[in-house]
N, C-alpha and C. Protein backbone atom coordinates (compact mmCIF):
# COMPACT_ATOMS: atom_id res chain seq x y z
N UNK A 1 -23.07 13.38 -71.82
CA UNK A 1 -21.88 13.51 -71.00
C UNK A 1 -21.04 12.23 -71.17
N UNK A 2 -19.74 12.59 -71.75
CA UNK A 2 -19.03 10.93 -71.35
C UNK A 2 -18.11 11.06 -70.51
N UNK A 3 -17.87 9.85 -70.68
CA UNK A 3 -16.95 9.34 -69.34
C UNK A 3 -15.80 10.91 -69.02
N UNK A 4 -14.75 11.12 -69.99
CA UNK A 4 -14.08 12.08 -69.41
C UNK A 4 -14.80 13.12 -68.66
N UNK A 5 -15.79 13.83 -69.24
CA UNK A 5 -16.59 15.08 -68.71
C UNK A 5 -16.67 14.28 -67.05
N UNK A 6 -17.14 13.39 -66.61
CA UNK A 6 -17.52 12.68 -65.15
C UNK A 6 -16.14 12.85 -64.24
N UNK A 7 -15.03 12.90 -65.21
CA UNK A 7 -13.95 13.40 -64.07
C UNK A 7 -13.45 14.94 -63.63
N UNK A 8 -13.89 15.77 -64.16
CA UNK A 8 -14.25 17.07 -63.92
C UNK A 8 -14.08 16.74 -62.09
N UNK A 9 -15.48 16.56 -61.67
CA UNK A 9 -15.67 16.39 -60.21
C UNK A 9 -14.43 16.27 -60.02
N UNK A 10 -13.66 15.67 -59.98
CA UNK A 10 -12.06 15.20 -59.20
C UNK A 10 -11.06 16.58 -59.40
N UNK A 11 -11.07 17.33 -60.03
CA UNK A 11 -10.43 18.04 -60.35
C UNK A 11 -9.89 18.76 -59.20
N UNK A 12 -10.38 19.22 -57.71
CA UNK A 12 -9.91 19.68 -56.59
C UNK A 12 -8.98 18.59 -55.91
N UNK A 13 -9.35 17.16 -56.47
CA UNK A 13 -8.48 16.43 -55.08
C UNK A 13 -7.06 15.94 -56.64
N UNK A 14 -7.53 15.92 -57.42
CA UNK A 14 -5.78 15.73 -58.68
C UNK A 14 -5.02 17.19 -58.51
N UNK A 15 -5.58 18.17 -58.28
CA UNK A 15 -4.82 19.20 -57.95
C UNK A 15 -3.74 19.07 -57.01
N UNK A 16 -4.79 18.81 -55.45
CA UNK A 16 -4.12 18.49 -54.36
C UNK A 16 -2.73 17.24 -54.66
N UNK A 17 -3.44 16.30 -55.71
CA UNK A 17 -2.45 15.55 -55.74
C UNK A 17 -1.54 16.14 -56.27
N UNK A 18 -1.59 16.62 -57.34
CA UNK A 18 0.11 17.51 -57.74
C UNK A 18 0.69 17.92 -57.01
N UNK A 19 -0.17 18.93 -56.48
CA UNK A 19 0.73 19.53 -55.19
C UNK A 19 1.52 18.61 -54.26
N UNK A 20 1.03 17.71 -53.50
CA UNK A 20 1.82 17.25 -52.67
C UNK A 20 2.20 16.30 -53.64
N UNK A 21 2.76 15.72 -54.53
CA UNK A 21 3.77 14.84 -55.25
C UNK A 21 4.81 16.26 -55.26
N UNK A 22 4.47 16.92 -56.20
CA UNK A 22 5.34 18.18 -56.49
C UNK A 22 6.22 18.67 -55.07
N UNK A 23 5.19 18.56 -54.21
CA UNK A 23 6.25 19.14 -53.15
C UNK A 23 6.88 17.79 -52.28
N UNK A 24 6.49 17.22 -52.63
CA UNK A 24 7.36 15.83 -52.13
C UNK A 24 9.16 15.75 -52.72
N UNK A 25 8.26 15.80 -54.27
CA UNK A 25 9.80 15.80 -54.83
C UNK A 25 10.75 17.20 -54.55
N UNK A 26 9.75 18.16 -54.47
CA UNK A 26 10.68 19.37 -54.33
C UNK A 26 12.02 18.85 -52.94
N UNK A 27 11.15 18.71 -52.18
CA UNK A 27 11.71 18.62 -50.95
C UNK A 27 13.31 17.84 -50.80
N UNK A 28 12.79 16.95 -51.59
CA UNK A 28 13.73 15.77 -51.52
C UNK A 28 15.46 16.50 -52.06
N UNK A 29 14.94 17.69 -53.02
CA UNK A 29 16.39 17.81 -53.40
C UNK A 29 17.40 18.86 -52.10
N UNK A 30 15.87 19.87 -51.38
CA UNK A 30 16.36 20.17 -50.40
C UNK A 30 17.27 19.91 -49.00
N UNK A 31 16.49 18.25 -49.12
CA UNK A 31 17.26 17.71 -47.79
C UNK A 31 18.56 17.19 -48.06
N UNK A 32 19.02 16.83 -50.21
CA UNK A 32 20.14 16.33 -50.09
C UNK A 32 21.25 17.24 -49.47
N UNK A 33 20.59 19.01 -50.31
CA UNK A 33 21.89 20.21 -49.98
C UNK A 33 21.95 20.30 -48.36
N UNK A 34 20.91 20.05 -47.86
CA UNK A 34 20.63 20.60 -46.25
C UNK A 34 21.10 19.56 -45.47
N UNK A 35 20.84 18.03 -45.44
CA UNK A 35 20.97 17.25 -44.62
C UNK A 35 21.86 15.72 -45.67
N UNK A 36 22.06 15.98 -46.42
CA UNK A 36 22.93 15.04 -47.40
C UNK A 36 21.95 13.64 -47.54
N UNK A 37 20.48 14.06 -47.11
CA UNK A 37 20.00 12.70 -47.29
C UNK A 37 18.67 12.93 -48.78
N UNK A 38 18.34 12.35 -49.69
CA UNK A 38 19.28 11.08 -50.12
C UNK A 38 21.23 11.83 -50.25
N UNK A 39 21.54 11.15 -50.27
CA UNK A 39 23.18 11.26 -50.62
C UNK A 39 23.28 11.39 -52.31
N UNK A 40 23.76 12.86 -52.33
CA UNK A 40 23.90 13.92 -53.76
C UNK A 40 25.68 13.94 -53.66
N UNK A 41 26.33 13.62 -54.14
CA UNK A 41 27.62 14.07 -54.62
C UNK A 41 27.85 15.46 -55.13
N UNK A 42 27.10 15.79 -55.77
CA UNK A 42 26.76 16.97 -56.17
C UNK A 42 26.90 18.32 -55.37
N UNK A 43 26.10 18.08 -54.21
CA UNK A 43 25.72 19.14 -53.59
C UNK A 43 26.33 18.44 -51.87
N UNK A 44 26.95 18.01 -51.82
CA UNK A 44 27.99 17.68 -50.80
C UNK A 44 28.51 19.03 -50.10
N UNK A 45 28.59 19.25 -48.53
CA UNK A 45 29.12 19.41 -47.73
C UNK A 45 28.99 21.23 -48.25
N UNK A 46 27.17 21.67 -48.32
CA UNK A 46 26.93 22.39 -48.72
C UNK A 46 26.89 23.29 -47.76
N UNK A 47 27.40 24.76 -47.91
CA UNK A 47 27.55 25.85 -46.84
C UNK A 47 26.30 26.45 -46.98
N UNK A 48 26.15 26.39 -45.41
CA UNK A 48 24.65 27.20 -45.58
C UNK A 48 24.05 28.66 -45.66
N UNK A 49 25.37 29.58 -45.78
CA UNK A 49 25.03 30.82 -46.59
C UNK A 49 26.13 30.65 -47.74
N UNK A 50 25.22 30.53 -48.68
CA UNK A 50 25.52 30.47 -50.06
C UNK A 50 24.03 30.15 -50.77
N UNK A 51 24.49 30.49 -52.22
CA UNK A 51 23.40 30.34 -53.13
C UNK A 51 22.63 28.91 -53.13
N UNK A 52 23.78 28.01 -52.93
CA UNK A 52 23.12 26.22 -52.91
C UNK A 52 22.51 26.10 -51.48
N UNK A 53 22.99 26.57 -50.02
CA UNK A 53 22.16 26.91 -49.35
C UNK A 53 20.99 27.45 -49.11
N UNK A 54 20.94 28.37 -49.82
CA UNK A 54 19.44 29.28 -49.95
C UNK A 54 18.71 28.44 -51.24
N UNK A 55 18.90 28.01 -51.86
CA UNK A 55 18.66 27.20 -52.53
C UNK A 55 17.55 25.85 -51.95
N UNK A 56 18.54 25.19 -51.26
CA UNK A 56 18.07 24.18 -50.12
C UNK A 56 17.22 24.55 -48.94
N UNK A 57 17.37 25.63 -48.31
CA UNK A 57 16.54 26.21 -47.58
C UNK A 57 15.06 26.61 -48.43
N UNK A 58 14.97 27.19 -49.40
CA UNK A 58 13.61 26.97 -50.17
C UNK A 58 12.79 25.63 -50.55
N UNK A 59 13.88 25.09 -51.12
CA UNK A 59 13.13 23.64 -50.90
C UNK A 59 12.86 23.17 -50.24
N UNK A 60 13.10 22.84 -49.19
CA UNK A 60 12.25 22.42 -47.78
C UNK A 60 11.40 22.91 -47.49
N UNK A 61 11.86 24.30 -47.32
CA UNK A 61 10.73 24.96 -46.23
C UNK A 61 9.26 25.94 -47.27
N UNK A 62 10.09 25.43 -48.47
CA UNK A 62 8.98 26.41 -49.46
C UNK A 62 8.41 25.06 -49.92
N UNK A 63 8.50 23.93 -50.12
CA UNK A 63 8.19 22.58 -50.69
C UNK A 63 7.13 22.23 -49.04
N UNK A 64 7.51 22.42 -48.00
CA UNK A 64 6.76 22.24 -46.52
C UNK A 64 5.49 22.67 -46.80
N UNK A 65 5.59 23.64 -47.02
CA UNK A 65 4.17 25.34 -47.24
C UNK A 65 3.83 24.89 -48.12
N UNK A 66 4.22 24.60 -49.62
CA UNK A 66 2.99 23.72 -50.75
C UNK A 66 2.35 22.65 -50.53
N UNK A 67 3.40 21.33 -49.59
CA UNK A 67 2.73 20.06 -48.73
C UNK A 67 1.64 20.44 -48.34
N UNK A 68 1.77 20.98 -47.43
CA UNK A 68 0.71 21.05 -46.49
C UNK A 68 -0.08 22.14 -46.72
N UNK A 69 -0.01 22.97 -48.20
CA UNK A 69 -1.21 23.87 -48.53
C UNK A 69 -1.41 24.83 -47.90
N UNK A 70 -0.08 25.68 -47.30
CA UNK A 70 -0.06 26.77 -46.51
C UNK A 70 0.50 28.18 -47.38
N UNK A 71 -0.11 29.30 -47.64
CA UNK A 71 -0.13 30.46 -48.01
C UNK A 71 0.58 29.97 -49.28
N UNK A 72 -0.44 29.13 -50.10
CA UNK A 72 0.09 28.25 -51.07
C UNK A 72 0.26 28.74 -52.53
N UNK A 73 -0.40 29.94 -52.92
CA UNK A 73 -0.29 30.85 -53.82
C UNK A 73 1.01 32.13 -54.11
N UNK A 74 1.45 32.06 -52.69
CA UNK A 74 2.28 33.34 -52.59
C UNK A 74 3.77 32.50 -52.76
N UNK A 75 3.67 31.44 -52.25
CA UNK A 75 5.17 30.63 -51.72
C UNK A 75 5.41 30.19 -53.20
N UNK A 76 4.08 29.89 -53.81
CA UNK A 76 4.42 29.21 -55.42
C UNK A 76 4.66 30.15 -56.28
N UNK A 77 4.33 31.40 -56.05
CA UNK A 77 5.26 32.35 -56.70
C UNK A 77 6.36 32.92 -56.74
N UNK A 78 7.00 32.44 -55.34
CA UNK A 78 8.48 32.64 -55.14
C UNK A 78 9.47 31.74 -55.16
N UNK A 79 8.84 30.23 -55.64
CA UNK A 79 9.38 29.07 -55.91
C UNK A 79 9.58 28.88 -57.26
N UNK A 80 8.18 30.00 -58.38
CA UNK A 80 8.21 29.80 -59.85
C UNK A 80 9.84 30.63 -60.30
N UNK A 81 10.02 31.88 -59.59
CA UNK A 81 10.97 32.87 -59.62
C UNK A 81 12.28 32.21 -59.22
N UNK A 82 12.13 31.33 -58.18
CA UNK A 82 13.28 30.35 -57.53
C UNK A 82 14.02 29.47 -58.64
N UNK A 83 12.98 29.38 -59.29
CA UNK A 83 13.23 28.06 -60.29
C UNK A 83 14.05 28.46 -61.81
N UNK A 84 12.40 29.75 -62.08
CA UNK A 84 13.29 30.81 -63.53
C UNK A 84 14.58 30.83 -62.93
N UNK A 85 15.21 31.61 -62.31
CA UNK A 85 16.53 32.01 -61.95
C UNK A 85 17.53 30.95 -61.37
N UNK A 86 16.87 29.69 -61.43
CA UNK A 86 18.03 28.78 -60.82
C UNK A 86 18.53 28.17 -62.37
N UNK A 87 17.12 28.19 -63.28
CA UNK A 87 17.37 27.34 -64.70
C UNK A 87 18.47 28.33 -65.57
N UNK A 88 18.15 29.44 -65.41
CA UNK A 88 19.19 30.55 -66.21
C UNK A 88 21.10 30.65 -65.59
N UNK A 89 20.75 30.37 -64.17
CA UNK A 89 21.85 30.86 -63.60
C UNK A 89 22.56 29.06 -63.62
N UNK A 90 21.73 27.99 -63.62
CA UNK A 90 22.73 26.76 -63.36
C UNK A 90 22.61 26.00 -64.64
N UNK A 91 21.69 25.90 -65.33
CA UNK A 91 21.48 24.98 -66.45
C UNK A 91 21.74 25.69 -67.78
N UNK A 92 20.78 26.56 -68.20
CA UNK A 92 20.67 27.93 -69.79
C UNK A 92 22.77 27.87 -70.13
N UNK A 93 23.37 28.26 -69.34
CA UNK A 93 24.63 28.45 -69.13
C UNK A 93 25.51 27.29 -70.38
N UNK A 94 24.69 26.36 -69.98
CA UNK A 94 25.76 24.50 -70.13
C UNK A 94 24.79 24.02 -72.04
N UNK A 95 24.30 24.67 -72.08
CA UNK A 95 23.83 24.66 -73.39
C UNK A 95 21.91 24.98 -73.17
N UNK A 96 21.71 25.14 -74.75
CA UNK A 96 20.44 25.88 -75.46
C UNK A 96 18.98 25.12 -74.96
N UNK A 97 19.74 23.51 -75.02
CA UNK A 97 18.50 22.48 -75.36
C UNK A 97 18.62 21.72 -73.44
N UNK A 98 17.40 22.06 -72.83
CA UNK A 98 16.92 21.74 -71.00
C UNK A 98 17.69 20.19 -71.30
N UNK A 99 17.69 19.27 -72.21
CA UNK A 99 17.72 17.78 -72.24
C UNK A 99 19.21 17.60 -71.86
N UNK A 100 19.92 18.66 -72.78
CA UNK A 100 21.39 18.28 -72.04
C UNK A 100 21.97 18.98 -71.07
N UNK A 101 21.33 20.39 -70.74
CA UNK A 101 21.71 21.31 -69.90
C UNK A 101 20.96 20.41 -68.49
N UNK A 102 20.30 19.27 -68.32
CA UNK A 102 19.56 19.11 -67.43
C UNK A 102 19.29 20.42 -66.21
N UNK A 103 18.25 21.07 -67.25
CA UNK A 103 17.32 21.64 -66.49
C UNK A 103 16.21 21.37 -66.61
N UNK A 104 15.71 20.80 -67.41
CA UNK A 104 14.24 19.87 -67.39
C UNK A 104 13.36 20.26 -66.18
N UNK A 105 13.66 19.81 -65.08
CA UNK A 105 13.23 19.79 -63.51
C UNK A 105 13.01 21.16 -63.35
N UNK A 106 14.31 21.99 -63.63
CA UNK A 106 13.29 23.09 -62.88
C UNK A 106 12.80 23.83 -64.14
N UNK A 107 12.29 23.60 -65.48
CA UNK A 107 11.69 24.40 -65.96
C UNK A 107 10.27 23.57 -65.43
N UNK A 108 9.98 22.14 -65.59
CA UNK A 108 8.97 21.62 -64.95
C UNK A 108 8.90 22.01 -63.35
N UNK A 109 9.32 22.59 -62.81
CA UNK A 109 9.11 22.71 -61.26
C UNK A 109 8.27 24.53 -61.48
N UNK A 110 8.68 25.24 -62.09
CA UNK A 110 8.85 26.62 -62.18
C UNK A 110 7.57 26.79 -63.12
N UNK A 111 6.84 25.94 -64.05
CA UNK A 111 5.19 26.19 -64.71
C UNK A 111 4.40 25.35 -63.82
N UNK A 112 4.86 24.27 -62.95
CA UNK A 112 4.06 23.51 -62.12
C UNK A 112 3.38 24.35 -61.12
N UNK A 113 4.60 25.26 -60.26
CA UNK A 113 4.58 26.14 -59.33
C UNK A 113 3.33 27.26 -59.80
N UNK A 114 4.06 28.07 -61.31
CA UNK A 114 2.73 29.04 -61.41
C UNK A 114 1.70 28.69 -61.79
N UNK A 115 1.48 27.17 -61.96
CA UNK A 115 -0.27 26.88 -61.71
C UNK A 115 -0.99 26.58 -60.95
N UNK A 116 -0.06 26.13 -59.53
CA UNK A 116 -0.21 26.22 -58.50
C UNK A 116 -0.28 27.52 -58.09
N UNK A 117 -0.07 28.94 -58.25
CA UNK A 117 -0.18 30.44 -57.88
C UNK A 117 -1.53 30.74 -58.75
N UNK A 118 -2.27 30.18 -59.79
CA UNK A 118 -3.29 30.72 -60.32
C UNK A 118 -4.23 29.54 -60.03
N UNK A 119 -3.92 28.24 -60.18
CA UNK A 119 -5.19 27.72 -59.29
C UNK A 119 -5.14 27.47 -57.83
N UNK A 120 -4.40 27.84 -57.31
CA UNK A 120 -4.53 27.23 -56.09
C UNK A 120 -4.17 26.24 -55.41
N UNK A 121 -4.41 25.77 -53.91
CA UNK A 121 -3.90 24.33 -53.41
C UNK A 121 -4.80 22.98 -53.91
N UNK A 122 -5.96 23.60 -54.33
CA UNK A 122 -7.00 22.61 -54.45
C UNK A 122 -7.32 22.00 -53.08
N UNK A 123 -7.70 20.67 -53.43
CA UNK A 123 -8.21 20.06 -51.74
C UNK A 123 -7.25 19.79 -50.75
N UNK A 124 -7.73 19.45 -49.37
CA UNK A 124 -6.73 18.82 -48.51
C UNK A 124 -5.97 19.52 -48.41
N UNK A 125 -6.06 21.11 -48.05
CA UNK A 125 -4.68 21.81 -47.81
C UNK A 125 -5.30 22.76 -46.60
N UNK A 126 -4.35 23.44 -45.85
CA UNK A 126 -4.29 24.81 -44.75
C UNK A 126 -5.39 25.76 -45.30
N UNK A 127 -5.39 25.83 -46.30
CA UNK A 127 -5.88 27.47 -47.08
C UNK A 127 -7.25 26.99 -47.49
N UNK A 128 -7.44 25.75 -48.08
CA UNK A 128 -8.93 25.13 -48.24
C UNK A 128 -9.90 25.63 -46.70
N UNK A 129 -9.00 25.21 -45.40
CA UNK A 129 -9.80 24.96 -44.52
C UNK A 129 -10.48 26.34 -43.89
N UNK A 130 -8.72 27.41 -44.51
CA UNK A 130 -9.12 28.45 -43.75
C UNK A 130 -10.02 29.60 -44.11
N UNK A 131 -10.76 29.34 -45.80
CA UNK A 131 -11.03 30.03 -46.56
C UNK A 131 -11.70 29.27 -47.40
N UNK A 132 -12.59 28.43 -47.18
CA UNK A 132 -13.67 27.11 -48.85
C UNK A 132 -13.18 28.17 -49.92
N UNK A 133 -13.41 27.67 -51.07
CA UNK A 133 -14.03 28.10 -51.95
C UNK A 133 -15.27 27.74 -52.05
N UNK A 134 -16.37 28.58 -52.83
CA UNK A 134 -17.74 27.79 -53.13
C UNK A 134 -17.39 26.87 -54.32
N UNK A 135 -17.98 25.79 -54.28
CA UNK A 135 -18.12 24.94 -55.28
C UNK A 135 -19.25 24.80 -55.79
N UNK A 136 -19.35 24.57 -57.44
CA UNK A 136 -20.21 24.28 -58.53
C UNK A 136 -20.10 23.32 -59.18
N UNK A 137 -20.92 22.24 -59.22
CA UNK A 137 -20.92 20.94 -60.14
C UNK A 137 -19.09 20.06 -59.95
N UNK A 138 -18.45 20.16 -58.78
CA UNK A 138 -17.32 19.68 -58.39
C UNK A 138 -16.09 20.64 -59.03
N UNK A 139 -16.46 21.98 -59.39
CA UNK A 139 -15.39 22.52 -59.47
C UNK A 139 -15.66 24.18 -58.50
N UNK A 140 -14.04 24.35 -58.29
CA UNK A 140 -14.29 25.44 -57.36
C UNK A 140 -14.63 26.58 -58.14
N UNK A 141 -15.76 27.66 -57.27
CA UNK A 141 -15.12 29.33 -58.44
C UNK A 141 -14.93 30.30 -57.99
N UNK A 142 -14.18 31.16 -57.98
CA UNK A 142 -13.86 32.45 -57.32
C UNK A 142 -14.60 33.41 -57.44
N UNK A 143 -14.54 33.98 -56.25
CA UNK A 143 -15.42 35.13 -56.49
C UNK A 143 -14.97 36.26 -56.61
């Protein structure tokens, strides 16, 4: 066994860590459209029924529910869909290549999300507590 194989074990709590980095950052773009904080020029003096509204309203409150590992499979599948359709409808548009169309983010937000919908919250979340998985040799397995 070497050294890499020994980090296996960790594999439930680096999960968890994605997740809540991932939904940290998610969040953050939510509160600029929703509450202008950080301060976005961009997304300034955003109406809250509209697409950049609903927009912002997912990020928070769908970025909240991945934080804290709540019905964390279902929300990350409507955040992966959030994301496909935000990259086609705001970025795909402005050219071919994510680097100049800056959509980067949400094609990385939108495969982050559906591996979060096929593995799970991992550790330290709502859904861990309300439901273990059994664990084997530090990894979880479904039954």
């Amino acid at each position: 066994m070497n050294a890499f194989d020994r980090l296996s074990s960790w594999t439930p709590q680096m999960l968890a860590v994605l997740r809540i980095m991932t939904a940290l950052l998610f969040i953050e773009h939510g509160t600029a459209k929703l509450f202008g904080f950080p301060p976005d020029p961009n997304v300034a003096n955003v109406q809250l029924v509209s697409l950049i509204g609903l927009a912002g309203i997912l990020e928070v409150f769908g970025g909240l529910l991945i934080l804290i590992g709540l019905c964390t499979r279902p929300v990350a599948f409507v955040l992966a869909g959030f994301m496909a359709v935000a990259y086609f409808m705001a970025h795909a548009p402005k050219s071919f290549f994510p680097l100049l169309n800056m959509g980067d983010a949400a094609i990385l937000y939108c495969f982050v999300f559906l591996y979060l919908m096929v593995a799970g919250p991992g550790a330290w979340s709502i859904d861990s507590l309300k439901s273990p998985e059994p664990v084997v040799n530090g990894t979880p397995r479904h039954m």
